[in-house]
N, C-alpha and C. Protein backbone atom coordinates (compact mmCIF):
# COMPACT_ATOMS: atom_id res chain seq x y z
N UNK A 1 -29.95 -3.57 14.44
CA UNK A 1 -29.96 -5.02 14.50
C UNK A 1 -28.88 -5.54 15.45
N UNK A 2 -27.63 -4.68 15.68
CA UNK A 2 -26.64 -5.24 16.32
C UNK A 2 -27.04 -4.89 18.11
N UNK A 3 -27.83 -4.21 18.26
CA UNK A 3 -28.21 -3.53 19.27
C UNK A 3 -29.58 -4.87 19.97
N UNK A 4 -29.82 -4.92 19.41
CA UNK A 4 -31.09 -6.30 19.32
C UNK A 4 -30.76 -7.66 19.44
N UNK A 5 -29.68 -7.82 18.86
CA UNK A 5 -28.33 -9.02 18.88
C UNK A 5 -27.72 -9.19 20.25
N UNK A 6 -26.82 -7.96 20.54
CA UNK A 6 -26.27 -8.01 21.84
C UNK A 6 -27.33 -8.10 23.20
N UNK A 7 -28.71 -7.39 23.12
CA UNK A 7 -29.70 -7.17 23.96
C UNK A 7 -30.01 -9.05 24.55
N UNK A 8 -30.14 -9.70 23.25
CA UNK A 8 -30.71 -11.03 23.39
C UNK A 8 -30.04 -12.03 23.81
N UNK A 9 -28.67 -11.79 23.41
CA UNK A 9 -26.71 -12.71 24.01
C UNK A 9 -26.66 -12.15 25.43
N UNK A 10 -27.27 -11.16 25.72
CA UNK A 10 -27.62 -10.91 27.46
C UNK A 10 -28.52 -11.59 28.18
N UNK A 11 -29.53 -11.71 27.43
CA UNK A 11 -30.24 -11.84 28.07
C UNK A 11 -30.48 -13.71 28.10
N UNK A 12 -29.70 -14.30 26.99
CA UNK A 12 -29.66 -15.88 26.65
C UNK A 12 -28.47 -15.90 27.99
N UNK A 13 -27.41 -15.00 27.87
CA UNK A 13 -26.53 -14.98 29.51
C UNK A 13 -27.10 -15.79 30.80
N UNK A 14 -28.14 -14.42 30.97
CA UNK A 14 -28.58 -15.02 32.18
C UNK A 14 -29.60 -15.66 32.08
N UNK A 15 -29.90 -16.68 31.14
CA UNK A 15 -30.79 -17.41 31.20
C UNK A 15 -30.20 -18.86 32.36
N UNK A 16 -31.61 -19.99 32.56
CA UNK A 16 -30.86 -20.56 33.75
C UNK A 16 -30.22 -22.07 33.07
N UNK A 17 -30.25 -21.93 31.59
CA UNK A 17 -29.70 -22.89 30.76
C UNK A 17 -28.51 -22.48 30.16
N UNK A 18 -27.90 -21.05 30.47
CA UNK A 18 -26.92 -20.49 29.89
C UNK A 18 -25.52 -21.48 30.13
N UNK A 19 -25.47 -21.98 31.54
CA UNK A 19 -24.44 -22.91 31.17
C UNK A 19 -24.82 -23.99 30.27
N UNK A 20 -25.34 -24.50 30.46
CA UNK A 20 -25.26 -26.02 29.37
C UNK A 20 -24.93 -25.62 28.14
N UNK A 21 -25.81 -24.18 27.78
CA UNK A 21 -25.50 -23.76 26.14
C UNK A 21 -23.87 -23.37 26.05
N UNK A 22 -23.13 -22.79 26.92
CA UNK A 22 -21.67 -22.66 26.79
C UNK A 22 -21.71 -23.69 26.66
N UNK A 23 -21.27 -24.49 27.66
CA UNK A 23 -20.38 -25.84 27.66
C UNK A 23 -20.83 -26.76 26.14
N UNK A 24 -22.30 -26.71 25.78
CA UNK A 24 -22.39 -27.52 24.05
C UNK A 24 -21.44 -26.43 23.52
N UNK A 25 -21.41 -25.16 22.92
CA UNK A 25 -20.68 -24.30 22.16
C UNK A 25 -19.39 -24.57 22.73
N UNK A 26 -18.88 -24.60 23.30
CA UNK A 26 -17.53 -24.67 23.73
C UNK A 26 -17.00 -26.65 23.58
N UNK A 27 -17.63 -27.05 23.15
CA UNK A 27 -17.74 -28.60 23.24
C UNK A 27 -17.02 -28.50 21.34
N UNK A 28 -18.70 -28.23 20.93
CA UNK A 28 -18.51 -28.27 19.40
C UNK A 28 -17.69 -27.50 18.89
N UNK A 29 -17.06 -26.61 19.17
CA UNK A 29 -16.27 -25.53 18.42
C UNK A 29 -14.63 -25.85 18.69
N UNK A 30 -14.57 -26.82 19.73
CA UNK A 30 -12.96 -27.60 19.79
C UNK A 30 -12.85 -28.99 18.82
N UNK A 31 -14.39 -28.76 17.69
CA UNK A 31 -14.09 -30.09 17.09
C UNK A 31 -14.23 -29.93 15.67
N UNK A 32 -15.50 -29.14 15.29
CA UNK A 32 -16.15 -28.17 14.02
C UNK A 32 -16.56 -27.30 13.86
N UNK A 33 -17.39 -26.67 15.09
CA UNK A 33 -18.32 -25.73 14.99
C UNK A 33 -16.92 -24.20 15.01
N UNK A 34 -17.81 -22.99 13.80
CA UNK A 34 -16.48 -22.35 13.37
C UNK A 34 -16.94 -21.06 14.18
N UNK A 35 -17.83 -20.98 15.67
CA UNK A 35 -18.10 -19.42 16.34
C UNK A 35 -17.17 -20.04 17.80
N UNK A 36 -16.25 -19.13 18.13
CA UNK A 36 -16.09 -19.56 19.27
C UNK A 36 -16.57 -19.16 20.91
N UNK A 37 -16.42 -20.22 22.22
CA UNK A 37 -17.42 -19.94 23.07
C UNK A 37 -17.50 -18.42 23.43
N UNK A 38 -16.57 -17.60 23.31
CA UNK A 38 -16.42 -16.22 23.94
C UNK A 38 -17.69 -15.59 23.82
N UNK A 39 -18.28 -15.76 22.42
CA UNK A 39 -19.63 -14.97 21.92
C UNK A 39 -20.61 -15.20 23.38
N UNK A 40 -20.90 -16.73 23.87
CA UNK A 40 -21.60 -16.73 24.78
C UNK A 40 -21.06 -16.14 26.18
N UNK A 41 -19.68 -16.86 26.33
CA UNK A 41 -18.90 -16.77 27.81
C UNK A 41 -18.70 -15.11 28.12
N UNK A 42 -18.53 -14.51 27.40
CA UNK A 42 -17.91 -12.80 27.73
C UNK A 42 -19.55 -12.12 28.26
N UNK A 43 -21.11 -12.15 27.49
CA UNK A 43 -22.05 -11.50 27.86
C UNK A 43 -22.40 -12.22 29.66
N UNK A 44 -22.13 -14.01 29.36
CA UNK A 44 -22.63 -14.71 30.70
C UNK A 44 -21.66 -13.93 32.15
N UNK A 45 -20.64 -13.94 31.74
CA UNK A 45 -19.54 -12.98 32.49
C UNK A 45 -19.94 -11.61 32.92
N UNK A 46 -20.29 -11.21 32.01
CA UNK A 46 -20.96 -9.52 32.35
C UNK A 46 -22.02 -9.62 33.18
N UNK A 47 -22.93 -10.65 32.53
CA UNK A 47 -24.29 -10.43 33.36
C UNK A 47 -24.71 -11.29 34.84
N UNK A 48 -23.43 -11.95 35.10
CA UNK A 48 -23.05 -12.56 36.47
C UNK A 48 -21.66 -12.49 37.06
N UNK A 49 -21.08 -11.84 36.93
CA UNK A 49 -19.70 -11.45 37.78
C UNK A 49 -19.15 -12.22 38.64
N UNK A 50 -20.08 -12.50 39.82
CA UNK A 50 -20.03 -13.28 40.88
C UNK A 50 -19.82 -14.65 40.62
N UNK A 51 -19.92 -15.14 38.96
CA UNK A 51 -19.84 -16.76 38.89
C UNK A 51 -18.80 -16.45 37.34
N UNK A 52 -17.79 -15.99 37.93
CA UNK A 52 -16.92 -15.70 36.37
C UNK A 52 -15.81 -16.65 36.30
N UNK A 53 -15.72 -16.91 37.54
CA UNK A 53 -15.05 -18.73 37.27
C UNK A 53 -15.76 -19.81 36.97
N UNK A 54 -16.53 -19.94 37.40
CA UNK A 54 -17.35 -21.14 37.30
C UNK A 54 -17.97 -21.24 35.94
N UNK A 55 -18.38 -20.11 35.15
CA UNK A 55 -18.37 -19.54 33.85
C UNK A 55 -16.99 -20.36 33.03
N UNK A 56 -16.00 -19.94 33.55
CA UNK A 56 -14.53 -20.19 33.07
C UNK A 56 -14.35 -21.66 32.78
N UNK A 57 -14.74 -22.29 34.04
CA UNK A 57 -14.59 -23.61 34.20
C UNK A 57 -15.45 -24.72 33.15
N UNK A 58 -16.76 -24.04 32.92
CA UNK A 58 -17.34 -24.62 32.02
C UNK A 58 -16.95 -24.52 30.77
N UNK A 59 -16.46 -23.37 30.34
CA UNK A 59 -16.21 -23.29 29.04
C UNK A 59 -14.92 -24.14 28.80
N UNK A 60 -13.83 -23.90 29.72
CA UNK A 60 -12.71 -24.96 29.99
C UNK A 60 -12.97 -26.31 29.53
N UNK A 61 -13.41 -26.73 30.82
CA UNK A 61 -14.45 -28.08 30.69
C UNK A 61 -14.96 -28.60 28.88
N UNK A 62 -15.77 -27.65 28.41
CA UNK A 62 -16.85 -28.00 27.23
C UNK A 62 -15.48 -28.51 26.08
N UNK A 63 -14.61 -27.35 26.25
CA UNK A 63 -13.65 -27.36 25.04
C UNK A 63 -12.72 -28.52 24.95
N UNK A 64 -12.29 -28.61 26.09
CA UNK A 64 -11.18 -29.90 26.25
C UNK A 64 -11.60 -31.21 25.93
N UNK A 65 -12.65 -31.33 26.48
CA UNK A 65 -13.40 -32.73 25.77
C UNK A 65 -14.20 -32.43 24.80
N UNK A 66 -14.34 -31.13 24.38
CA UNK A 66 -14.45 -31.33 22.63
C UNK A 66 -13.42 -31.53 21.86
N UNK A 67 -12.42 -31.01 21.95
CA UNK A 67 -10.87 -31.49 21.52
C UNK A 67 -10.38 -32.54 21.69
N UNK A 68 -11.04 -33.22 22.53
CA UNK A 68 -11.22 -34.69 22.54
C UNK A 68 -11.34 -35.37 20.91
N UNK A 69 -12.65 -35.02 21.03
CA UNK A 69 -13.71 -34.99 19.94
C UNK A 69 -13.03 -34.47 18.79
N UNK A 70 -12.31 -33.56 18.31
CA UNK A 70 -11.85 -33.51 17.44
C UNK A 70 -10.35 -34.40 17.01
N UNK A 71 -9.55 -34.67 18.35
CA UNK A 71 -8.59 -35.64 18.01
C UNK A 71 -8.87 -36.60 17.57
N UNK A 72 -10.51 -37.69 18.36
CA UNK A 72 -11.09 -38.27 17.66
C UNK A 72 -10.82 -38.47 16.57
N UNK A 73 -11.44 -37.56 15.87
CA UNK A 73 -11.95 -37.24 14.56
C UNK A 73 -10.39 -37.51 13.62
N UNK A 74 -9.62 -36.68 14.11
CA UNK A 74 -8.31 -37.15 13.37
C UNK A 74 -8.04 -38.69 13.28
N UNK A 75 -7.89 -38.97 14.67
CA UNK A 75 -7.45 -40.73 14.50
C UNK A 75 -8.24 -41.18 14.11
N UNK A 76 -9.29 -41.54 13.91
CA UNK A 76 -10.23 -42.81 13.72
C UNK A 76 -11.02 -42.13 11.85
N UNK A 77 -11.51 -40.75 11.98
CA UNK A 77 -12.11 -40.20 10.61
C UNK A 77 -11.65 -39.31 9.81
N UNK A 78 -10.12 -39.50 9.79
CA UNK A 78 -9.66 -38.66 9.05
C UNK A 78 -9.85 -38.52 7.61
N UNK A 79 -10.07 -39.70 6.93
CA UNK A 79 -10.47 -39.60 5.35
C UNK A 79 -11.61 -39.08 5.06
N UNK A 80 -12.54 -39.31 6.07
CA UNK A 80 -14.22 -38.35 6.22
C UNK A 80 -14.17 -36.76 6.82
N UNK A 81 -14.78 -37.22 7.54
CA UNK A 81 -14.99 -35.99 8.36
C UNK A 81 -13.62 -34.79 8.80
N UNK A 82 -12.17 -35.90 9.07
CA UNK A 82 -11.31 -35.53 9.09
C UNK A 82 -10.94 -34.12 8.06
N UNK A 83 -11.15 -34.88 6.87
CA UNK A 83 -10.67 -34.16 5.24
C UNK A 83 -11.63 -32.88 5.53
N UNK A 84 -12.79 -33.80 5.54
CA UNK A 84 -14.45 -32.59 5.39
C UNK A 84 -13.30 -31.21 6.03
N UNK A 85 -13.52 -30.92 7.16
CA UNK A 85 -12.87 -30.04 7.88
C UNK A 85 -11.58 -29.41 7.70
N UNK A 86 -10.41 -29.63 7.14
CA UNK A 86 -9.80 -29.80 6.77
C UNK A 86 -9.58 -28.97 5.10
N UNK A 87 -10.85 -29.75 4.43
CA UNK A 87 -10.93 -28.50 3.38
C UNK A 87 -11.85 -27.50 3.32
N UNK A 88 -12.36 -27.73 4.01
CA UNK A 88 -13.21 -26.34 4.15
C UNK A 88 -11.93 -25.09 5.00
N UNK A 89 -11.13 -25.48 5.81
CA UNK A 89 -9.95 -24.45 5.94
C UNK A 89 -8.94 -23.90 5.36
N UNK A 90 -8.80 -24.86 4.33
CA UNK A 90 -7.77 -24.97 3.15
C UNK A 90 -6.44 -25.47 3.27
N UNK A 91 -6.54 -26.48 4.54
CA UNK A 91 -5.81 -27.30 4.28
C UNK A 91 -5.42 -28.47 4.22
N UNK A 92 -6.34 -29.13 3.20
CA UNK A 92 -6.02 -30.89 2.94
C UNK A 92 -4.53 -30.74 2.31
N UNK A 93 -3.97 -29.48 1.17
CA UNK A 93 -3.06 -29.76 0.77
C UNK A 93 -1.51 -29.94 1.46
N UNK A 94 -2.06 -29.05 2.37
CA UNK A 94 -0.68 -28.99 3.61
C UNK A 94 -0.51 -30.21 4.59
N UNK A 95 -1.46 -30.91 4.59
CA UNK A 95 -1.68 -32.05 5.56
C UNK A 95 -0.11 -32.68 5.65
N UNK A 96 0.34 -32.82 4.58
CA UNK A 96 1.56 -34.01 4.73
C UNK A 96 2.43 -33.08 5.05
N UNK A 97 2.91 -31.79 4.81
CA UNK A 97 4.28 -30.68 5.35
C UNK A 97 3.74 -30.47 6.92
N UNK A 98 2.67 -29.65 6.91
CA UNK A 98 2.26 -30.38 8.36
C UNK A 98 2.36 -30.86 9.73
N UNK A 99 1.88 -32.45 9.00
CA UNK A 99 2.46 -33.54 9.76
C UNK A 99 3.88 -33.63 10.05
N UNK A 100 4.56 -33.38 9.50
CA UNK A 100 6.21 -33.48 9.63
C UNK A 100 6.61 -32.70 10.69
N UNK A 101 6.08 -31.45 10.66
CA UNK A 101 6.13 -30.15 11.50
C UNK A 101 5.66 -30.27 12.89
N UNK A 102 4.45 -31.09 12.76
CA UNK A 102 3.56 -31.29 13.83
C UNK A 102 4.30 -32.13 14.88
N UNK A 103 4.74 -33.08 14.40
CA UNK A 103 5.24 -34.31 15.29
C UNK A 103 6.72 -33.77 16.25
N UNK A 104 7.28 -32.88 15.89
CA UNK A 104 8.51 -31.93 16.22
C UNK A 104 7.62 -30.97 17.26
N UNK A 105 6.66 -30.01 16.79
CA UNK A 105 6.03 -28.85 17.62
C UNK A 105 4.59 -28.93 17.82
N UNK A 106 4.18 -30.34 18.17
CA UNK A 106 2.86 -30.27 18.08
C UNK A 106 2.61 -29.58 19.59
N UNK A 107 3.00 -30.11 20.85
CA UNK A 107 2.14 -29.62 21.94
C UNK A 107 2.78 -28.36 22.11
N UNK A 108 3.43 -27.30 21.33
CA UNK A 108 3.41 -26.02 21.18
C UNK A 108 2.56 -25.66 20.38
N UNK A 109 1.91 -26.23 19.39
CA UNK A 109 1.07 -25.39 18.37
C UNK A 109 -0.61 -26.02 19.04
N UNK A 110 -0.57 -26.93 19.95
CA UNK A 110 -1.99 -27.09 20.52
C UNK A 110 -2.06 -26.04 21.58
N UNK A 111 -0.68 -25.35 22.46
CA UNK A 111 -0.80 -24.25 23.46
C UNK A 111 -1.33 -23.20 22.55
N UNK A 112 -0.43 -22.90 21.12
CA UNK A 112 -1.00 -21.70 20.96
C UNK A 112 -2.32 -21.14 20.16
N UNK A 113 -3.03 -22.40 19.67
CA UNK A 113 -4.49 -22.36 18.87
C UNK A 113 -5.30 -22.58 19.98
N UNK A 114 -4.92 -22.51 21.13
CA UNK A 114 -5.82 -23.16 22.28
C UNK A 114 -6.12 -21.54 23.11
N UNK A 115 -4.58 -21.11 22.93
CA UNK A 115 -5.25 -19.58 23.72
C UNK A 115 -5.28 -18.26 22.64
N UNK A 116 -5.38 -18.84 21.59
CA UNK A 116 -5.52 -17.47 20.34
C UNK A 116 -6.89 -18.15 19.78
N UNK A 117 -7.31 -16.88 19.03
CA UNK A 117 -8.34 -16.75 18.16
C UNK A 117 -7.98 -18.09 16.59
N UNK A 118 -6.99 -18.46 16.50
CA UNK A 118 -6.63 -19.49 15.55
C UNK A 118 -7.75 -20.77 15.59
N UNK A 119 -8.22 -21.21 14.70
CA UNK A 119 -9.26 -22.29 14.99
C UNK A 119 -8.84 -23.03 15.82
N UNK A 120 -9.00 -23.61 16.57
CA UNK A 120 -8.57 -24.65 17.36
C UNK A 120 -8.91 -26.66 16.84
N UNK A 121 -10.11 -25.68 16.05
CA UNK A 121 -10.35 -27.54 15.48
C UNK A 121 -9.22 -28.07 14.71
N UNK A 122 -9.31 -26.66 13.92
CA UNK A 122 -7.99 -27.86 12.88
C UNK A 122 -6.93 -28.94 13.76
N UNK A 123 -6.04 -27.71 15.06
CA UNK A 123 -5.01 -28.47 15.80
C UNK A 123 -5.28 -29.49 16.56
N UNK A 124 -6.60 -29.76 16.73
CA UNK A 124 -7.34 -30.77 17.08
C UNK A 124 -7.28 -31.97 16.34
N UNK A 125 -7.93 -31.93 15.14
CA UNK A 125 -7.64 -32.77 14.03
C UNK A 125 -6.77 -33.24 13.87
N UNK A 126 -5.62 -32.60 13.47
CA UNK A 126 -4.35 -32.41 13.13
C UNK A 126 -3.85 -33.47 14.22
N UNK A 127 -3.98 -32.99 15.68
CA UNK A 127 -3.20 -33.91 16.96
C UNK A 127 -3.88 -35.23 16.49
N UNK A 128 -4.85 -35.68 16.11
CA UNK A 128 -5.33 -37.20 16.22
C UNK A 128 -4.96 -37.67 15.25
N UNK A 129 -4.62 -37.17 14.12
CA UNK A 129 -4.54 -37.58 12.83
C UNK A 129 -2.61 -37.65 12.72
N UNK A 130 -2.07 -36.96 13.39
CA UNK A 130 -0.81 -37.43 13.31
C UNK A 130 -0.50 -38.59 14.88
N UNK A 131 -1.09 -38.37 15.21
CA UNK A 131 -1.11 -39.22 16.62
C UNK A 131 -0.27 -38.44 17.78
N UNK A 132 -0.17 -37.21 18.00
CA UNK A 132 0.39 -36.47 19.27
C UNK A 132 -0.12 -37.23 20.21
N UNK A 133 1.30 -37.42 20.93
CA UNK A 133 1.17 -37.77 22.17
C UNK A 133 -0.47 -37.60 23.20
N UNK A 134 -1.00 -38.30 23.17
CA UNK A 134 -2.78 -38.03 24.23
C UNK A 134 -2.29 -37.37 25.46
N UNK A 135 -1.40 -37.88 26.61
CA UNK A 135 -1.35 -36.71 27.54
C UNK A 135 -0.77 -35.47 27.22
N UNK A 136 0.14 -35.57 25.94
CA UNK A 136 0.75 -33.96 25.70
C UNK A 136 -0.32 -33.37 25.30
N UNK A 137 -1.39 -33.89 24.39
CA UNK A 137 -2.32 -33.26 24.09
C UNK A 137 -3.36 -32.85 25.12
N UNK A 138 -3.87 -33.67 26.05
CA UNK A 138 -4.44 -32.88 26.62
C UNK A 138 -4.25 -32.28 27.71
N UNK A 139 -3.02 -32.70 27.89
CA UNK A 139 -1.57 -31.49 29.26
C UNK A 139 -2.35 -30.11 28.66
N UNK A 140 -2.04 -29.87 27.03
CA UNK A 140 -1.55 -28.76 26.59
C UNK A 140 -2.50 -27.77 26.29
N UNK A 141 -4.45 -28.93 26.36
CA UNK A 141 -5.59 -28.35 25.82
C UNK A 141 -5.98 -28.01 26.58
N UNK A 142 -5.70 -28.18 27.91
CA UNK A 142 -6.16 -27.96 29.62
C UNK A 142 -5.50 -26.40 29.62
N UNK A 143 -4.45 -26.45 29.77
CA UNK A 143 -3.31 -25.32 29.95
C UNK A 143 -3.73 -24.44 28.99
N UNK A 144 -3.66 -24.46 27.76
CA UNK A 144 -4.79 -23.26 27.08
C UNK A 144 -5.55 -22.54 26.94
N UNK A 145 -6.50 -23.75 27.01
CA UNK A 145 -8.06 -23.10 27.05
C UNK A 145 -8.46 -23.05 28.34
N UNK A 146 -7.68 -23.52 29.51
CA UNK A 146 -8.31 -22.71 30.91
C UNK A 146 -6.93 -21.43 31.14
N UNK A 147 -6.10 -21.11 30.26
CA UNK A 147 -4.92 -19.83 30.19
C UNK A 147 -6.51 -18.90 29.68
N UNK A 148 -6.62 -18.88 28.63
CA UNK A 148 -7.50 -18.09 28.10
C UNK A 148 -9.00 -17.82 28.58
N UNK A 149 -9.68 -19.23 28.89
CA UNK A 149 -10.86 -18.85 29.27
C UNK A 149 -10.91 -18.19 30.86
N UNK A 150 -9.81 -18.37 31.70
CA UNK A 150 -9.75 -17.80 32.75
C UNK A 150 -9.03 -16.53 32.86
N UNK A 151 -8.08 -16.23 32.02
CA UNK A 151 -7.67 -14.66 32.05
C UNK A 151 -9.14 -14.01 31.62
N UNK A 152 -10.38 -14.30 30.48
CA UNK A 152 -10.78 -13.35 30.24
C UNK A 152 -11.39 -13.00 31.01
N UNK A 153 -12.27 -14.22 32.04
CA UNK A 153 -13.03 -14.50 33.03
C UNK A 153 -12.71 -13.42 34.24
N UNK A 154 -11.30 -13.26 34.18
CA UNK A 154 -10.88 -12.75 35.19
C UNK A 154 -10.70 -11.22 35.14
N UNK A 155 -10.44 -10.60 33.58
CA UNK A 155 -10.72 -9.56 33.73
C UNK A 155 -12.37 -8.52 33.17
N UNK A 156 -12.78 -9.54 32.94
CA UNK A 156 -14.34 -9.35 32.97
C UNK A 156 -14.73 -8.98 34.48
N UNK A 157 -14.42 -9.98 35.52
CA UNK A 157 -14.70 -10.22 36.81
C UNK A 157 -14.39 -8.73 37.46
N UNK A 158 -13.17 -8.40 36.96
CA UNK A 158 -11.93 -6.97 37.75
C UNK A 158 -12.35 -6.29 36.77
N UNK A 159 -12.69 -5.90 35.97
CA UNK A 159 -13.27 -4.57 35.39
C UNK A 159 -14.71 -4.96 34.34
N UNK A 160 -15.52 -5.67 34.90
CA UNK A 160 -16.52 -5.65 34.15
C UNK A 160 -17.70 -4.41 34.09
N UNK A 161 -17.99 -3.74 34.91
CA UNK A 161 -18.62 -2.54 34.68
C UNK A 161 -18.23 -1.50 33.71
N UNK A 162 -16.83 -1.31 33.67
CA UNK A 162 -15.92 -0.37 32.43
C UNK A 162 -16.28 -1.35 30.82
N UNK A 163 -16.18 -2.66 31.21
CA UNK A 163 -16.16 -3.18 30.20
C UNK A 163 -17.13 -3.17 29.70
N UNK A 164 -18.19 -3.42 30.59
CA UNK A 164 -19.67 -3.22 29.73
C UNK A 164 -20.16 -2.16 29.02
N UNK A 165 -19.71 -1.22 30.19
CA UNK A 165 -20.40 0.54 29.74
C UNK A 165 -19.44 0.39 28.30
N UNK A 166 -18.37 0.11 28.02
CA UNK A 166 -17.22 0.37 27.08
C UNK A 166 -18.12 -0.24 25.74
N UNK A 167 -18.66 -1.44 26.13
CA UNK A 167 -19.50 -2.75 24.71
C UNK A 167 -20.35 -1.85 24.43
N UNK A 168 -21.37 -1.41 25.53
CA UNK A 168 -22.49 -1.38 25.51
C UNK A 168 -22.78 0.57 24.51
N UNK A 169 -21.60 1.40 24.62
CA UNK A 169 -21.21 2.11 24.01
C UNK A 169 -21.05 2.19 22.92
N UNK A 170 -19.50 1.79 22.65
CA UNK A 170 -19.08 1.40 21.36
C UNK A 170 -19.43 -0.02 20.83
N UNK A 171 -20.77 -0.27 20.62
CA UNK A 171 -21.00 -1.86 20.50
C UNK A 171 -19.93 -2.05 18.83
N UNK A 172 -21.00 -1.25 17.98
CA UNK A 172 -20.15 -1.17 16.64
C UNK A 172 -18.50 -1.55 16.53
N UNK A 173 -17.87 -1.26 17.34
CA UNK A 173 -16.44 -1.23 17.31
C UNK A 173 -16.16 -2.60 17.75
N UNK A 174 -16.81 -3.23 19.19
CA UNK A 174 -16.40 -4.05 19.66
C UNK A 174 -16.80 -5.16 18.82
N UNK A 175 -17.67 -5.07 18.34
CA UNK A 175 -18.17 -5.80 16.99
C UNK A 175 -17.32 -6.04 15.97
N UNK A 176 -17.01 -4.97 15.45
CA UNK A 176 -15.96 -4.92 14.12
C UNK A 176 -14.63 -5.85 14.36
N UNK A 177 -14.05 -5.23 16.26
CA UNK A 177 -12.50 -6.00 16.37
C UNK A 177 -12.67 -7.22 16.70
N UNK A 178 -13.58 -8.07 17.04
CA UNK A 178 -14.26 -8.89 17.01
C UNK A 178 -13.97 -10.02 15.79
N UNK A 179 -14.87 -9.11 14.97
CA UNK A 179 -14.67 -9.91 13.68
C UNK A 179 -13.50 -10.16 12.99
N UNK A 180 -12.76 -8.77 12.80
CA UNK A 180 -11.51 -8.86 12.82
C UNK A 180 -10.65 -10.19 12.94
N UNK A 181 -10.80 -10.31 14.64
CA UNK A 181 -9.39 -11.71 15.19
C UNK A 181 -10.35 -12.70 14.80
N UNK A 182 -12.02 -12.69 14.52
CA UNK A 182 -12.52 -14.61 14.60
C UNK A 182 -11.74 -14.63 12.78
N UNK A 183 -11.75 -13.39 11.80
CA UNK A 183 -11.23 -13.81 10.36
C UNK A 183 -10.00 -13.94 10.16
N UNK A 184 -9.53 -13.03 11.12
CA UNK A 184 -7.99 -13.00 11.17
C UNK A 184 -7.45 -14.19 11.63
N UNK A 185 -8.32 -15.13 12.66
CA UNK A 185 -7.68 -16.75 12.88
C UNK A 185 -8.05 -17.79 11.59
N UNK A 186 -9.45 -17.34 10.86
CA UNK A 186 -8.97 -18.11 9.85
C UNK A 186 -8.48 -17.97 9.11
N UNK A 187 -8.20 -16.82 8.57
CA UNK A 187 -7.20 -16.68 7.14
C UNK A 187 -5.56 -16.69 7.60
N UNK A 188 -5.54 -17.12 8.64
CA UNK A 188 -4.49 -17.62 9.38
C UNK A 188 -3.89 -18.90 9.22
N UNK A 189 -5.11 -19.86 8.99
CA UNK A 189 -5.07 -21.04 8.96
C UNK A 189 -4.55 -21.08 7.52
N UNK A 190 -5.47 -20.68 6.86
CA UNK A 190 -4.75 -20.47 5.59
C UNK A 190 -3.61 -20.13 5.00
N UNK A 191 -2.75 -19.18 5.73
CA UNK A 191 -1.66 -18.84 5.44
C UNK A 191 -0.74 -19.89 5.92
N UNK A 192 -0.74 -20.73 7.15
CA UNK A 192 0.35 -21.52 7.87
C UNK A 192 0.36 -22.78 7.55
């Protein structure tokens, strides 16, 4: 099944709608959505080399003004949708220690949920809902998520044949460490 999975994330790659579908996934997942764009961006990367920036750029692009969208969400819906999100991570209770924390290290903790596996919505939330600075915030969501979406871009680009034969091999594994960092960022959330 995992073999059938990866076959079809190739082949949705090079489909000729594959960007728009990053850039929505990479949109929604800087605001709620809990898969992040890599699932799409790393196969679109493999299976076009030659456009592994422009790849980069979109996913860049999708996320930052979804983080938009999730600061949104902090300032204006935080008692709704805000909370919604919020407890489903497990942390409405931390909201107020937090905030305290946030307003001291916020556009350090939007650099570093921006280029780690850490949800990124929450710090999203979090920035609108305490009111971080808007250009620190999105100085810091730019600088992130194009740190990350363009290093991977880039070494996809410089060793993507190793990398593939490497997936396409050990899919099982790359699978497993995979899952690993997307649980390991949320039970992350949970812990901090």
């Amino acid at each position: 099944m995992l073999r059938r999975l990866y076959d079809w994330t190739m082949g949705l790659a090079g489909h000729r709608h594959a960007g728009t579908s990053l850039f929505a996934v990479s949109f929604i997942e800087s605001s709620v959505f809990p898969i992040p764009p890599d699932v799409l961006m790393i196969p679109m990367v493999l299976a076009q080399r030659a456009r592994a920036w422009a790849i980069a750029a979109i996913a860049t692009a999708g996320s930052v003004l979804g983080a938009l969208l999730g600061y949104w969400i902090g300032a204006f819906l935080m008692d709704t949708v805000g909370q919604w999100v919020l407890t489903a991570y497990g942390k409405e209770a931390a909201f107020q220690d937090l905030s305290l924390r946030f307003a001291e290290y916020g556009g350090w903790a939007v650099l570093f949920a921006a280029l780690t596996p850490f949800p990124f919505k929450v710090i999203t939330i979090f920035s609108g809902a305490v009111g971080l600075s808007l250009p620190l915030f999105i100085a810091t969501s730019i600088l992130g998520r194009a740190g990350r979406f363009f290093v991977v871009a880039g070494l996809l680009w410089k060793f993507g044949v190793p990398i593939r034969d490497f997936i396409e091999r050990r899919l099982g594994l790359v699978f497993t460490i995979f899952m690993a960092c997307l649980i390991g960022g949320f039970a992350a959330v949970r812990f901090l």
